[in-house]
C-alpha atoms as a PDB file:
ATOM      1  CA  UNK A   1       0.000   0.000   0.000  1.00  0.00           C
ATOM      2  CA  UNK A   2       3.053   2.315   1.120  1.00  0.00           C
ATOM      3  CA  UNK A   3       6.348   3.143  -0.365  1.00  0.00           C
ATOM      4  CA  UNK A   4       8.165   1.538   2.392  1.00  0.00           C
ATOM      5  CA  UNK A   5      11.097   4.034   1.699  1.00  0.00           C
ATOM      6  CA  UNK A   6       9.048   7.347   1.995  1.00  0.00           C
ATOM      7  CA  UNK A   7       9.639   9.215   5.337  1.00  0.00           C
ATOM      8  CA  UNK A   8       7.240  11.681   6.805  1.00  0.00           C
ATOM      9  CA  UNK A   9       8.341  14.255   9.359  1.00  0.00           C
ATOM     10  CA  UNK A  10       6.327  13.902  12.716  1.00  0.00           C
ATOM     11  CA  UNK A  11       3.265  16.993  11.230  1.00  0.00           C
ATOM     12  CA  UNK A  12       3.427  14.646   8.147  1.00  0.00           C
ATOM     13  CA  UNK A  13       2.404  11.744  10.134  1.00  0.00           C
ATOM     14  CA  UNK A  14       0.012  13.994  11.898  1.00  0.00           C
ATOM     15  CA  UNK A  15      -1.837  14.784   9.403  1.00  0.00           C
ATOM     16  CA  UNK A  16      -2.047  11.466   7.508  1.00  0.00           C
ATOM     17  CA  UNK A  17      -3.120   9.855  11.004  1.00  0.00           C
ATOM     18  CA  UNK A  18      -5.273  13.316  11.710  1.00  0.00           C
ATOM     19  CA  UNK A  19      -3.580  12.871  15.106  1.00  0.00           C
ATOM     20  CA  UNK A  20      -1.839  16.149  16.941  1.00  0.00           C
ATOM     21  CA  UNK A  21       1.897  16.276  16.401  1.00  0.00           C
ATOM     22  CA  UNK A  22       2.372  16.037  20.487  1.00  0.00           C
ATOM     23  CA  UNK A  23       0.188  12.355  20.256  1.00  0.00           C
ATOM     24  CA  UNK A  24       2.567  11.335  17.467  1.00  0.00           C
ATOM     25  CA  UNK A  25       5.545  12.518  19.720  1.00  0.00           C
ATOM     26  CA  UNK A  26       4.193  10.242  22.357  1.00  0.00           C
ATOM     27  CA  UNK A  27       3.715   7.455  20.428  1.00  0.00           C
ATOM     28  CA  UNK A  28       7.520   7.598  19.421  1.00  0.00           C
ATOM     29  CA  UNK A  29       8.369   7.563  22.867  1.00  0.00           C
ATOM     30  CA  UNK A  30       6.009   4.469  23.606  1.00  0.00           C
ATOM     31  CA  UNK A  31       7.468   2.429  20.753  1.00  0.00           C
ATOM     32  CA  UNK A  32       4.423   2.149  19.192  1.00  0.00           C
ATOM     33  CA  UNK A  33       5.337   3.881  16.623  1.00  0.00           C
ATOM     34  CA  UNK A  34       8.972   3.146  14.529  1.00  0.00           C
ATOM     35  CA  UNK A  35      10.761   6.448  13.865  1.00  0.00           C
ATOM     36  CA  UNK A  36      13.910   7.987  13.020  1.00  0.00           C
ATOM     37  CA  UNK A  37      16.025  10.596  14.443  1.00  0.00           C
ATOM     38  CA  UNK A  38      18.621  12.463  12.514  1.00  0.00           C
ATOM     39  CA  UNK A  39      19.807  15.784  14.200  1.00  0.00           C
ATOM     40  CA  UNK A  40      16.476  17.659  16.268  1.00  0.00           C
ATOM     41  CA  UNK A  41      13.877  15.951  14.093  1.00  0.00           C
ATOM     42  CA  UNK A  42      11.861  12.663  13.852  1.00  0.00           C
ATOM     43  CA  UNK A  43      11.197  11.214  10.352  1.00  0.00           C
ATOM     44  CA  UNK A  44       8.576   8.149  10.375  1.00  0.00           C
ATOM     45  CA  UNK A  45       8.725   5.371   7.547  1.00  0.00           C
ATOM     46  CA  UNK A  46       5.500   5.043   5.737  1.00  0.00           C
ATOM     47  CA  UNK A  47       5.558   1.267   6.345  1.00  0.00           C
ATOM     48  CA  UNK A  48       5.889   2.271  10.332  1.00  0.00           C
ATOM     49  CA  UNK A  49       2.949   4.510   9.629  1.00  0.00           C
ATOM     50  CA  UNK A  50       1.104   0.716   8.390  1.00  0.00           C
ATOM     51  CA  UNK A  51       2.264  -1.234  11.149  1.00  0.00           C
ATOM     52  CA  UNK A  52       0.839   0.870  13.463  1.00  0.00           C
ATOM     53  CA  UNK A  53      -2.860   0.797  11.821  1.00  0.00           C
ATOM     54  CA  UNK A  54      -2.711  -2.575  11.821  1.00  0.00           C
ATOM     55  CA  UNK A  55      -2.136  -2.612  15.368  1.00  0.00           C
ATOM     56  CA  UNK A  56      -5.142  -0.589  15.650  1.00  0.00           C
ATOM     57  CA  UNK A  57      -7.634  -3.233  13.971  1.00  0.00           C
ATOM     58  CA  UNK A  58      -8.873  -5.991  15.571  1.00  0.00           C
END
């Protein structure tokens, strides 16, 4: 469904999740959600973005 090599910064993932950027910021920290850091920033793999729907349904 993704391009597994496509990163989104954190308001990226945000808005594709229509989630807040702080919730996204906490679900880094929680592991439930894979993410990347280079430098300051967070950069999320679209496949990471799919993994974590599909922990979502049942």
């Amino acid at each position: 469904m993704f391009d597994s090599f496509a990163l989104l910064t954190v308001s990226e993932t945000a808005v594709m999740l229509r989630y807040s950027s702080s919730t996204i910021y906490v679900l880094i920290r929680s592991g439930k959600l894979k993410a990347m850091k280079r430098g300051k920033s967070y950069f999320i793999a679209k496949s990471s973005i799919q993994d974590y729907i599909d922990t979502l349904m049942p």
